[in-house]
C-alpha atoms as a PDB file:
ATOM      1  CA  UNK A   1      90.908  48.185  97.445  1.00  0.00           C
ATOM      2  CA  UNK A   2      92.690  46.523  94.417  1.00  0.00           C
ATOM      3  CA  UNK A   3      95.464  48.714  92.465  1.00  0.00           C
ATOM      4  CA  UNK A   4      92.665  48.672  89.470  1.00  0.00           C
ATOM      5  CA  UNK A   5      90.349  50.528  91.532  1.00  0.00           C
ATOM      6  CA  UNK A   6      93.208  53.060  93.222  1.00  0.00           C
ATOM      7  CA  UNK A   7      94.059  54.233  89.388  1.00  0.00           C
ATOM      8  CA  UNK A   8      90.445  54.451  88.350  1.00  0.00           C
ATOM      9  CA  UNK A   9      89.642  56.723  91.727  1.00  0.00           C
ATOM     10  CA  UNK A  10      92.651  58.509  91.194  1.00  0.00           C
ATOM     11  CA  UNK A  11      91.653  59.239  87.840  1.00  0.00           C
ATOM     12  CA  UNK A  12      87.931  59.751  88.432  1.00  0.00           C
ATOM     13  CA  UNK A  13      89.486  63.041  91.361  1.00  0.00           C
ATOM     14  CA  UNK A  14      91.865  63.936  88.645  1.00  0.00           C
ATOM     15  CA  UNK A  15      89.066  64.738  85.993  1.00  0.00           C
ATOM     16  CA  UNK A  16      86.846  66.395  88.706  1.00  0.00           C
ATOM     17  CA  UNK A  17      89.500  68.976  89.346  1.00  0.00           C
ATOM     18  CA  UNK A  18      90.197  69.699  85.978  1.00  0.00           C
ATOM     19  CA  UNK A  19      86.813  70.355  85.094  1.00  0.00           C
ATOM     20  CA  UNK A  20      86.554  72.470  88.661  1.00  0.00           C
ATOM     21  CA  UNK A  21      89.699  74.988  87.420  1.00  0.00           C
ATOM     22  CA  UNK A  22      88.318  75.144  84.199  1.00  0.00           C
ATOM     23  CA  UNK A  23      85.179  76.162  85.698  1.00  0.00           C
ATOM     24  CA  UNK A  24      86.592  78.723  87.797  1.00  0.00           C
ATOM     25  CA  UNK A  25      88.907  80.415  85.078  1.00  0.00           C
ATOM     26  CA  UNK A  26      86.062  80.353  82.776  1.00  0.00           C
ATOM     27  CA  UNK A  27      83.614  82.329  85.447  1.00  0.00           C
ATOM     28  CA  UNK A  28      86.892  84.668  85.772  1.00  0.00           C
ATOM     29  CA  UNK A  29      87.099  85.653  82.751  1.00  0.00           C
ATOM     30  CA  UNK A  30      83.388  85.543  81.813  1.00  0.00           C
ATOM     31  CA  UNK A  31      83.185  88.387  84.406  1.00  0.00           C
ATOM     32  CA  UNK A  32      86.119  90.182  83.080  1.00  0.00           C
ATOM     33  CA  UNK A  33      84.285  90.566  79.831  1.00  0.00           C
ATOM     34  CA  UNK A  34      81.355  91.917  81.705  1.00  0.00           C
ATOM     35  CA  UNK A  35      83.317  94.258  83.597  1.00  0.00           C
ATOM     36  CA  UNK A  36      85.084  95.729  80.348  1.00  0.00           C
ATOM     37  CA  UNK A  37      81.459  96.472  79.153  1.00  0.00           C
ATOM     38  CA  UNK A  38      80.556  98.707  81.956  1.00  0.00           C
ATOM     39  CA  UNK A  39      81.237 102.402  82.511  1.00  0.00           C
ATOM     40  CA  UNK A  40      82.867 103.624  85.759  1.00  0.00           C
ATOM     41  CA  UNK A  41      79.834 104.893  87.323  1.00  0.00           C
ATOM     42  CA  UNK A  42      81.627 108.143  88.356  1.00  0.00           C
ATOM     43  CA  UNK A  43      82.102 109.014  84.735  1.00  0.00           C
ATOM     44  CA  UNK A  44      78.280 108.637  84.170  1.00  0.00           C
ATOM     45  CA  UNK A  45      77.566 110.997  86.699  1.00  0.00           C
ATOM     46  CA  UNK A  46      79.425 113.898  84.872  1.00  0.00           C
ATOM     47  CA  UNK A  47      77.917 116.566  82.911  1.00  0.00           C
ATOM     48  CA  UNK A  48      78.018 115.850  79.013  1.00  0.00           C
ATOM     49  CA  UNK A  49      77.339 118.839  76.840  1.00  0.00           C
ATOM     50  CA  UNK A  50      77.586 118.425  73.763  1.00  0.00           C
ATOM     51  CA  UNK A  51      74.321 116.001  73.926  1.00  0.00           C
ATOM     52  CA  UNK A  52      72.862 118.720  74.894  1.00  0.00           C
ATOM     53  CA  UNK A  53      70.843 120.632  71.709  1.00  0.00           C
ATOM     54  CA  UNK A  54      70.848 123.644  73.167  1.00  0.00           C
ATOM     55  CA  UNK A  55      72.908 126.429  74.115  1.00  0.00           C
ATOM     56  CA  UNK A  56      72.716 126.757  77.612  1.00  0.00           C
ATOM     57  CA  UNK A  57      74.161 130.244  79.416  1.00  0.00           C
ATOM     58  CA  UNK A  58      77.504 129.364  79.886  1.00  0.00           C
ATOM     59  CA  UNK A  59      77.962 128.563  76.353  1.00  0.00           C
ATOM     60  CA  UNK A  60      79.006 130.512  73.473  1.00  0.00           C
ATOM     61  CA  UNK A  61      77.658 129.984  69.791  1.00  0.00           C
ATOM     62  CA  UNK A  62      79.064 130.759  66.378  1.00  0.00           C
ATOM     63  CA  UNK A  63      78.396 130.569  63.114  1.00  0.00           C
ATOM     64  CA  UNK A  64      81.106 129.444  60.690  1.00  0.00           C
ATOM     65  CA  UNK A  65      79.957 131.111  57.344  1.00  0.00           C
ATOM     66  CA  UNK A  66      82.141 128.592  54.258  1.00  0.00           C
ATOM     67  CA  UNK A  67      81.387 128.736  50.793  1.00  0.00           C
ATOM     68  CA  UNK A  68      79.340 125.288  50.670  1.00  0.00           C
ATOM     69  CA  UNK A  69      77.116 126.878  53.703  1.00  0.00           C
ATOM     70  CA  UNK A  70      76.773 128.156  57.642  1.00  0.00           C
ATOM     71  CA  UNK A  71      77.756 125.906  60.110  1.00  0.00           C
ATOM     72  CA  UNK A  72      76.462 126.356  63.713  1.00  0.00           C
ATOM     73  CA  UNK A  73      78.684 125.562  66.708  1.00  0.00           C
ATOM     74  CA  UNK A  74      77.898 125.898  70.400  1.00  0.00           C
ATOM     75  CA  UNK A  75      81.359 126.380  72.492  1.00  0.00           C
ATOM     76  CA  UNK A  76      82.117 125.059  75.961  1.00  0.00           C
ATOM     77  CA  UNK A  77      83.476 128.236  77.958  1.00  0.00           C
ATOM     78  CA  UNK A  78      83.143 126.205  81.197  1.00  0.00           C
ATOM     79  CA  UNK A  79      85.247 123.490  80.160  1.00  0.00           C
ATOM     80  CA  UNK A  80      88.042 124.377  77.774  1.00  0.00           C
ATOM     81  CA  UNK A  81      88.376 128.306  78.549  1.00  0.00           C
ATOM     82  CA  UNK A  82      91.200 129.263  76.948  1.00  0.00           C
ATOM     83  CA  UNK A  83      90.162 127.590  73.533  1.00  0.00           C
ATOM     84  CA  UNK A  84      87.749 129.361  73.328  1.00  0.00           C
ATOM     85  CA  UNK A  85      89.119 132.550  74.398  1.00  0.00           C
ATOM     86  CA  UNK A  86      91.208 131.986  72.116  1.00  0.00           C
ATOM     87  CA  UNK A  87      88.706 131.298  69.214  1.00  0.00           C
ATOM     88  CA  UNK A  88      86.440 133.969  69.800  1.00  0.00           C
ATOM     89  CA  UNK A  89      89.254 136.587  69.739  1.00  0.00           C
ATOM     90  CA  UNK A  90      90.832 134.986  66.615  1.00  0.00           C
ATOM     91  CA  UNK A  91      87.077 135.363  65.143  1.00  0.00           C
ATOM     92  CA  UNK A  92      86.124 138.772  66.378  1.00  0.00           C
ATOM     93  CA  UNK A  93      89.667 140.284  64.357  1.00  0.00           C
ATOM     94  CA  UNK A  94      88.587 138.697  61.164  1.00  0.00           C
ATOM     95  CA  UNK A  95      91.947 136.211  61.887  1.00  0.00           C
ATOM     96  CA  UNK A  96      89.883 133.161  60.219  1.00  0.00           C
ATOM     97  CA  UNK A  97      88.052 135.209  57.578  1.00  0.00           C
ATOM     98  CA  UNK A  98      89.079 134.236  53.950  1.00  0.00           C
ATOM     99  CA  UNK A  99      91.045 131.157  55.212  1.00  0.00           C
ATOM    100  CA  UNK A 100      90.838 128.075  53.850  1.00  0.00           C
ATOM    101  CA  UNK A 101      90.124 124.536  54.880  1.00  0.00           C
ATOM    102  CA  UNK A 102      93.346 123.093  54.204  1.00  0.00           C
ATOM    103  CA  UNK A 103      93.044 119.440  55.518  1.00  0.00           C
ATOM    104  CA  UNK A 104      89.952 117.443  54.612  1.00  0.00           C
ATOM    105  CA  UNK A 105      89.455 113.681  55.088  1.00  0.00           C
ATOM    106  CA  UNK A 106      86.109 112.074  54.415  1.00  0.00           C
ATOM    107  CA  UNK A 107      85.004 109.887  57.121  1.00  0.00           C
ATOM    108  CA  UNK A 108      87.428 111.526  59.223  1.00  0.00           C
ATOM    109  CA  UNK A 109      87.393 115.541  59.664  1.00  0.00           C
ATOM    110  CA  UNK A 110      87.888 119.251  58.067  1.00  0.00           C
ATOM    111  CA  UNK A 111      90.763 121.143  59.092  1.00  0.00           C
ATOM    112  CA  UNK A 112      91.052 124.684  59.497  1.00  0.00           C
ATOM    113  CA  UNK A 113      92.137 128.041  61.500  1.00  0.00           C
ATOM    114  CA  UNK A 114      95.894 128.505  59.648  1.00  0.00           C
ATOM    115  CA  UNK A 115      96.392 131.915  57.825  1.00  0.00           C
ATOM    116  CA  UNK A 116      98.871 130.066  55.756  1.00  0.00           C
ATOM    117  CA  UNK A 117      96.759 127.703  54.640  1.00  0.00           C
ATOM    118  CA  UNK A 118      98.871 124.804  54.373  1.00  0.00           C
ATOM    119  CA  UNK A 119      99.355 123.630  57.801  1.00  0.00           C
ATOM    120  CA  UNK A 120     102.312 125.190  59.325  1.00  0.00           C
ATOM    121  CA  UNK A 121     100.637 128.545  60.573  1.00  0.00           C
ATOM    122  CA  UNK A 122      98.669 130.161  62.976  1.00  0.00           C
ATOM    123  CA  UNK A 123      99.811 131.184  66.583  1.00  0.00           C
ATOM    124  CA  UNK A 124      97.238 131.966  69.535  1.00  0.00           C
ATOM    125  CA  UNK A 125      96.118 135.051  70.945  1.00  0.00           C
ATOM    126  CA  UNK A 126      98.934 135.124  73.477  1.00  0.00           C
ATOM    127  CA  UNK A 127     101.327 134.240  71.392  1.00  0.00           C
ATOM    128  CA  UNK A 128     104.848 136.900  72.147  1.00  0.00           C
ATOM    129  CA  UNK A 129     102.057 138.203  74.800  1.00  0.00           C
ATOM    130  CA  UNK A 130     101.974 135.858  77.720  1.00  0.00           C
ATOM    131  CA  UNK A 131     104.831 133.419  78.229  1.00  0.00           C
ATOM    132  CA  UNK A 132     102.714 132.248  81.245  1.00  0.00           C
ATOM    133  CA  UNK A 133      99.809 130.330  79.091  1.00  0.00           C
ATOM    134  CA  UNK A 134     101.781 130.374  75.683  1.00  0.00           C
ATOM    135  CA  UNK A 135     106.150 130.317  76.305  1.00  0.00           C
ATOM    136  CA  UNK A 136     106.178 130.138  71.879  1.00  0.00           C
ATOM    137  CA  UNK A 137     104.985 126.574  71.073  1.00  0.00           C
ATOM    138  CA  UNK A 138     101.179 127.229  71.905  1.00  0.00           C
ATOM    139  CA  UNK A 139      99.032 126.775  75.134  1.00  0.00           C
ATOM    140  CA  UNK A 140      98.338 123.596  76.781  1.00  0.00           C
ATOM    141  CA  UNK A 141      95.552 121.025  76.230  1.00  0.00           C
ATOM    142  CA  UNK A 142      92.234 121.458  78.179  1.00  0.00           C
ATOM    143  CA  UNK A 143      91.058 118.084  78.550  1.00  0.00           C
ATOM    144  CA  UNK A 144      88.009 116.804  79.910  1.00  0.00           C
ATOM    145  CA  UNK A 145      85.723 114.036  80.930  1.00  0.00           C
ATOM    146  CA  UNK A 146      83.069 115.727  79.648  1.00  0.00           C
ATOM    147  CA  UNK A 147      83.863 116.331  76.262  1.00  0.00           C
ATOM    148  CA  UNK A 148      84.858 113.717  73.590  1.00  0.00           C
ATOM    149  CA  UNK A 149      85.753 113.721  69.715  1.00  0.00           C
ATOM    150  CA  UNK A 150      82.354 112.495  68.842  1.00  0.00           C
ATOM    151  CA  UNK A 151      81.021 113.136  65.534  1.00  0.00           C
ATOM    152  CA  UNK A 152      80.124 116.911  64.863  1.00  0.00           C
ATOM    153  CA  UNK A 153      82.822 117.802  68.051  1.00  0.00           C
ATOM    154  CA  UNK A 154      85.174 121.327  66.847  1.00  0.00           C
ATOM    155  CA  UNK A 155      88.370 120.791  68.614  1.00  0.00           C
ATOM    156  CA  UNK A 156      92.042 121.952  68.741  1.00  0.00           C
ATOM    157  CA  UNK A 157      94.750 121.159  66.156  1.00  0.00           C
ATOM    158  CA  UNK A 158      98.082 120.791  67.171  1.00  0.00           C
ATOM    159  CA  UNK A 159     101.779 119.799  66.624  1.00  0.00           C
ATOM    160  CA  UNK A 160     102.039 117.790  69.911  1.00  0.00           C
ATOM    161  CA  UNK A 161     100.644 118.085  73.519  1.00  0.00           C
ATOM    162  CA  UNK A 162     100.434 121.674  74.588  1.00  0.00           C
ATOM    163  CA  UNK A 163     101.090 123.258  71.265  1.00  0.00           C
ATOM    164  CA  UNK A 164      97.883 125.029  70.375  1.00  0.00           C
ATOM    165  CA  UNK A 165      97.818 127.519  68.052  1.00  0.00           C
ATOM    166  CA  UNK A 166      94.822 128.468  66.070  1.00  0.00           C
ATOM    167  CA  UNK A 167      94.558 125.704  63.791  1.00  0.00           C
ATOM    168  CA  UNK A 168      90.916 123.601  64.535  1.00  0.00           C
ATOM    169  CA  UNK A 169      89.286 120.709  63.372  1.00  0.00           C
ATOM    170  CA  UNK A 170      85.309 119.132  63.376  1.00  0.00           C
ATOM    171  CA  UNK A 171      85.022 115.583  63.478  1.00  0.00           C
ATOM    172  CA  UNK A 172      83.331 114.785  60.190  1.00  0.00           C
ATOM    173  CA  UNK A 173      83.203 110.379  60.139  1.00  0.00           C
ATOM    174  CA  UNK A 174      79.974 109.142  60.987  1.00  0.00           C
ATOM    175  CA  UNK A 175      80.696 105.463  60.982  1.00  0.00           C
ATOM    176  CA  UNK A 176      80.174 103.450  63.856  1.00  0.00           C
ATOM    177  CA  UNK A 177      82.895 103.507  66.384  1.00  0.00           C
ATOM    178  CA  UNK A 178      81.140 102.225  70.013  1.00  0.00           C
ATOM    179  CA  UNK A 179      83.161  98.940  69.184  1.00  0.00           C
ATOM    180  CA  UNK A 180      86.372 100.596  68.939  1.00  0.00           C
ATOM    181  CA  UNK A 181      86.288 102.124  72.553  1.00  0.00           C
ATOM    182  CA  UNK A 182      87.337 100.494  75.903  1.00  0.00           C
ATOM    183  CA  UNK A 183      83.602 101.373  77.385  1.00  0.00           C
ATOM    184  CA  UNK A 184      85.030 100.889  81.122  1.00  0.00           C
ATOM    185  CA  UNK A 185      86.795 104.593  79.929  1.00  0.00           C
ATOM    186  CA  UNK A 186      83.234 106.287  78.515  1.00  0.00           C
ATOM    187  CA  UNK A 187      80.266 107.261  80.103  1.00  0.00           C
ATOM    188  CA  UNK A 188      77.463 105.178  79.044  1.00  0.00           C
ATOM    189  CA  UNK A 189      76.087 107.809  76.892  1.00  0.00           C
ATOM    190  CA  UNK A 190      79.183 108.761  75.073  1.00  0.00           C
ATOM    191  CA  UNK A 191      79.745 105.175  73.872  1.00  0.00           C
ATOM    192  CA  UNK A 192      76.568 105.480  72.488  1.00  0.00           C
ATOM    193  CA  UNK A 193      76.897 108.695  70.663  1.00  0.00           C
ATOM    194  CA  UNK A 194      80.336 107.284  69.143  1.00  0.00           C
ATOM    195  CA  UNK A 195      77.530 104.445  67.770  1.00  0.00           C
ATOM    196  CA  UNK A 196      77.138 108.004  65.166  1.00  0.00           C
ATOM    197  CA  UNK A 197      80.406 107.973  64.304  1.00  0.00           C
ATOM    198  CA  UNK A 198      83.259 110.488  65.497  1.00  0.00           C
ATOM    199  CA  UNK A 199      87.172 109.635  66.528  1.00  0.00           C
ATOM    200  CA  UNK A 200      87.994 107.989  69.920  1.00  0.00           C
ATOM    201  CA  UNK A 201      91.116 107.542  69.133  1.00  0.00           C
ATOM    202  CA  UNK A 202      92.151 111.279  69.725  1.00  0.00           C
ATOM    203  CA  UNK A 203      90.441 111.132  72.604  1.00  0.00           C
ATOM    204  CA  UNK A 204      92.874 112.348  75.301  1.00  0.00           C
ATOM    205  CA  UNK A 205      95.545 114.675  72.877  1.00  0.00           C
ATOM    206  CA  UNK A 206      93.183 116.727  71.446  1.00  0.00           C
ATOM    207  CA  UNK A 207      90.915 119.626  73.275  1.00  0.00           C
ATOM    208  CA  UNK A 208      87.479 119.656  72.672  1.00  0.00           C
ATOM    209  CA  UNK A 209      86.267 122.838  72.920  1.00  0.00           C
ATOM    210  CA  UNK A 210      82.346 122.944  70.893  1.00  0.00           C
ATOM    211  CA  UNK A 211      79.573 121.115  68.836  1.00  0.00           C
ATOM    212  CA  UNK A 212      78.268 121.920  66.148  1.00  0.00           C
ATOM    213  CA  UNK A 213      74.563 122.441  66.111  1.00  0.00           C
ATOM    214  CA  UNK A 214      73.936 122.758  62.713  1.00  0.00           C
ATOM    215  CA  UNK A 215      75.058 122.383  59.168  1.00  0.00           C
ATOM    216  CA  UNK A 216      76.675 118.814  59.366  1.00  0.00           C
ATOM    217  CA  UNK A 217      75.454 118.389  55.868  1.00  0.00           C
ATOM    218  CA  UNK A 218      77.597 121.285  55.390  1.00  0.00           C
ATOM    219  CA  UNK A 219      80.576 119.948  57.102  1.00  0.00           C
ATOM    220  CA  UNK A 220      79.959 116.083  55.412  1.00  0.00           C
ATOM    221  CA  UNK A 221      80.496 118.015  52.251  1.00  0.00           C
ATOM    222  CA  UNK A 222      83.300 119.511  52.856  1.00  0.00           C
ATOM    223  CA  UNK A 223      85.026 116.784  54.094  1.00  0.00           C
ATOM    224  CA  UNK A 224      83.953 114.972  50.596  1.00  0.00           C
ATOM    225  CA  UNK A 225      85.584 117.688  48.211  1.00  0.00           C
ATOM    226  CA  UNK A 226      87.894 116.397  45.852  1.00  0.00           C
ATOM    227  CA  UNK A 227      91.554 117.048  47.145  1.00  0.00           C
ATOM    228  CA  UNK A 228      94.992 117.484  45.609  1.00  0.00           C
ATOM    229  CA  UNK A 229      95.799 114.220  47.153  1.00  0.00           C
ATOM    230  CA  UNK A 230      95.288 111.669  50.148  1.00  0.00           C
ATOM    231  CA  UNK A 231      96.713 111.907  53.975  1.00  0.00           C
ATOM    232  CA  UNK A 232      98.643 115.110  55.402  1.00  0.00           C
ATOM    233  CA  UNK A 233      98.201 117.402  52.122  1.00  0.00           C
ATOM    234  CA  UNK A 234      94.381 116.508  51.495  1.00  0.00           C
ATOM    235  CA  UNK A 235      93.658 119.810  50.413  1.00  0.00           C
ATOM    236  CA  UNK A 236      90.223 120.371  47.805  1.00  0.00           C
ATOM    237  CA  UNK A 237      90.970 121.308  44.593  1.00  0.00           C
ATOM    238  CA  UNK A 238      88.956 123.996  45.099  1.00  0.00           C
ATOM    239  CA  UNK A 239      89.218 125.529  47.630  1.00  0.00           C
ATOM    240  CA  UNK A 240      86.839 125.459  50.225  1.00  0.00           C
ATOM    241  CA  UNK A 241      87.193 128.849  52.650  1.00  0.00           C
ATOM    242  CA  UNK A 242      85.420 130.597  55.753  1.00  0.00           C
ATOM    243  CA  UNK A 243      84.253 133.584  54.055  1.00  0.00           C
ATOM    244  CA  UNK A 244      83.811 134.994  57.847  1.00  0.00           C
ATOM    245  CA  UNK A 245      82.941 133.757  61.611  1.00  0.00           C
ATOM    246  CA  UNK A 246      80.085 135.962  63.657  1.00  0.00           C
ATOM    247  CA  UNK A 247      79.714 135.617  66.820  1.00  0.00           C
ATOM    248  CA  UNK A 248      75.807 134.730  67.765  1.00  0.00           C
ATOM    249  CA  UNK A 249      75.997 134.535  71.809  1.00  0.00           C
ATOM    250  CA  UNK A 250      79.496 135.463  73.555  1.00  0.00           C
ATOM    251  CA  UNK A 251      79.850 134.368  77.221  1.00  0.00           C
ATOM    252  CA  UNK A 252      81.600 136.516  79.161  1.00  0.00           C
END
C-alpha cells in the first residue's frame, strides 16, 4: 500500500469515529432531554387533592366573606395539620374578621391574615403557649408532595422557613407556568394544572394548606385593585377586608 493510500485510510477511520462519538453524545443527550420530561413515577402515584372538586371527609371548608365577594376554600387537615389548626382557631375567635388584604399582586397572589395590616403582625395560636410547635418565631413548614402552589392554592406566609404566624396567601396568577417547572420534580398532573397558572417557584418554602373552590373571580379581583404602590407595600387604595370567616365543615 502506497503512503497516498495509508493517509487517505487513515483519514477515511478518522472521519468514521468522529461521526460515531458524535452519534453517541447526541443519543446521550437526546435521552437526557427525554428523561427531564418525565415524572418520577412514585410521585404520580401520590394522592393530589386539591384536583379534587370536592370536599372529601377529611377536609375542612371555609368561606372567606371580603368586600368584593365569598370565597370558598376546602382545607387539607390530613396533610398540613397544624395550618390548619391553626386557621380554623384564628377564624372561629373572629382573629381575621375586619382585616385587611394588605399585599396584592396581580398575576401573582392576595395576602392576608395580619391584624396589623401592614405585614409585620400576626402570631399563631400557640404562640407564648407551646414552645414545643412555636419557641416565638412561628411553627414549622408542613410540606408535601401532595400539595403545590398551583393557581387558586391558600397557603402560609412567612418571614423564613419555620416562621408561621397567621399571615396567608392564595395564589392568584393564572398564566402558564408548566414550562417553568423541572417536570422530573411534579407529578404528571400537577405540571399540568400549573399549565392554569399558579407559582412553582415557592414550591418547597411555603405550606400549602387548602384550595379554593369557589370565588376565583373574587380573588382575580382582588389581586387587580389599584394599590398604593408596586412590590412589598402593594396595598389597594381601598382597602379590600375579610368582613368575617365561617366555618362550613370542621374536621375534627
Amino acid at each position: 500500500m502506497t503512503k497516498k493510500n495509508q493517509y487517505i485510510l487513515l483519514a477515511t477511520i478518522s472521519t468514521l469515529l468522529v461521526i460515531i462519538i458524535v452519534s453517541v453524545i447526541v443519543m446521550m443527550s437526546n435521552q437526557t432531554s427525554s428523561d427531564n420530561t418525565k415524572s418520577d413515577p412514585a410521585l404520580n402515584n401520590v394522592a393530589l387533592p386539591q384536583l379534587n372538586q370536592t370536599v372529601t371527609d377529611k377536609e375542612s371548608e371555609v368561606k372567606l366573606e371580603t368586600t368584593y365577594g365569598d370565597v370558598t376554600i376546602k382545607l387539607f387537615n390530613q396533610y398540613a395539620p397544624l395550618a390548619v389548626e391553626n386557621f380554623l382557631t384564628h377564624a372561629k375567635a373572629g382573629y381575621y374578621d375586619h382585616t385587611i388584604f394588605h399585599r396584592v399582586m396581580a398575576d401573582f397572589m392576595i395576602q392576608g391574615g395580619d391584624p396589623k395590616g401592614n405585614g409585620s403582625g400576626g402570631e399563631s395560636i400557640w404562640h407564648d403557649k407551646d414552645k414545643q410547635i412555636d419557641s416565638g418565631k412561628g411553627f414549622k413548614n408542613e410540606i408535601s408532595t401532595s400539595l403545590y402552589n398551583i393557581r387558586g392554592a391558600l397557603s402560609m406566609a412567612n418571614a423564613g422557613e419555620n416562621t408561621n404566624g397567621s399571615q396567608f396567601f392564595i395564589n392568584q396568577n393564572s398564566n402558564n407556568q408548566a414550562q417553568k417547572i423541572d417536570k422530573n420534580n411534579y407529578p404528571n398532573k400537577i405540571a399540568t394544572a400549573y399549565k392554569k397558572g399558579g407559582n412553582p417557584q415557592l414550591d418547597g418554602s411555603y405550606t400549602v394548606f387548602g384550595q379554593v373552590m369557589s370565588g376565583m373571580n373574587v380573588v382575580d379581583k382582588i389581586a387587580n385593585a389599584k394599590v398604593k404602590t408596586t412590590g412589598e407595600g402593594s396595598e389597594p387604595i381601598a382597602p379590600v377586608k375579610i368582613n368575617h370567616i365561617t366555618i362550613l365543615k370542621e374536621v375534627k
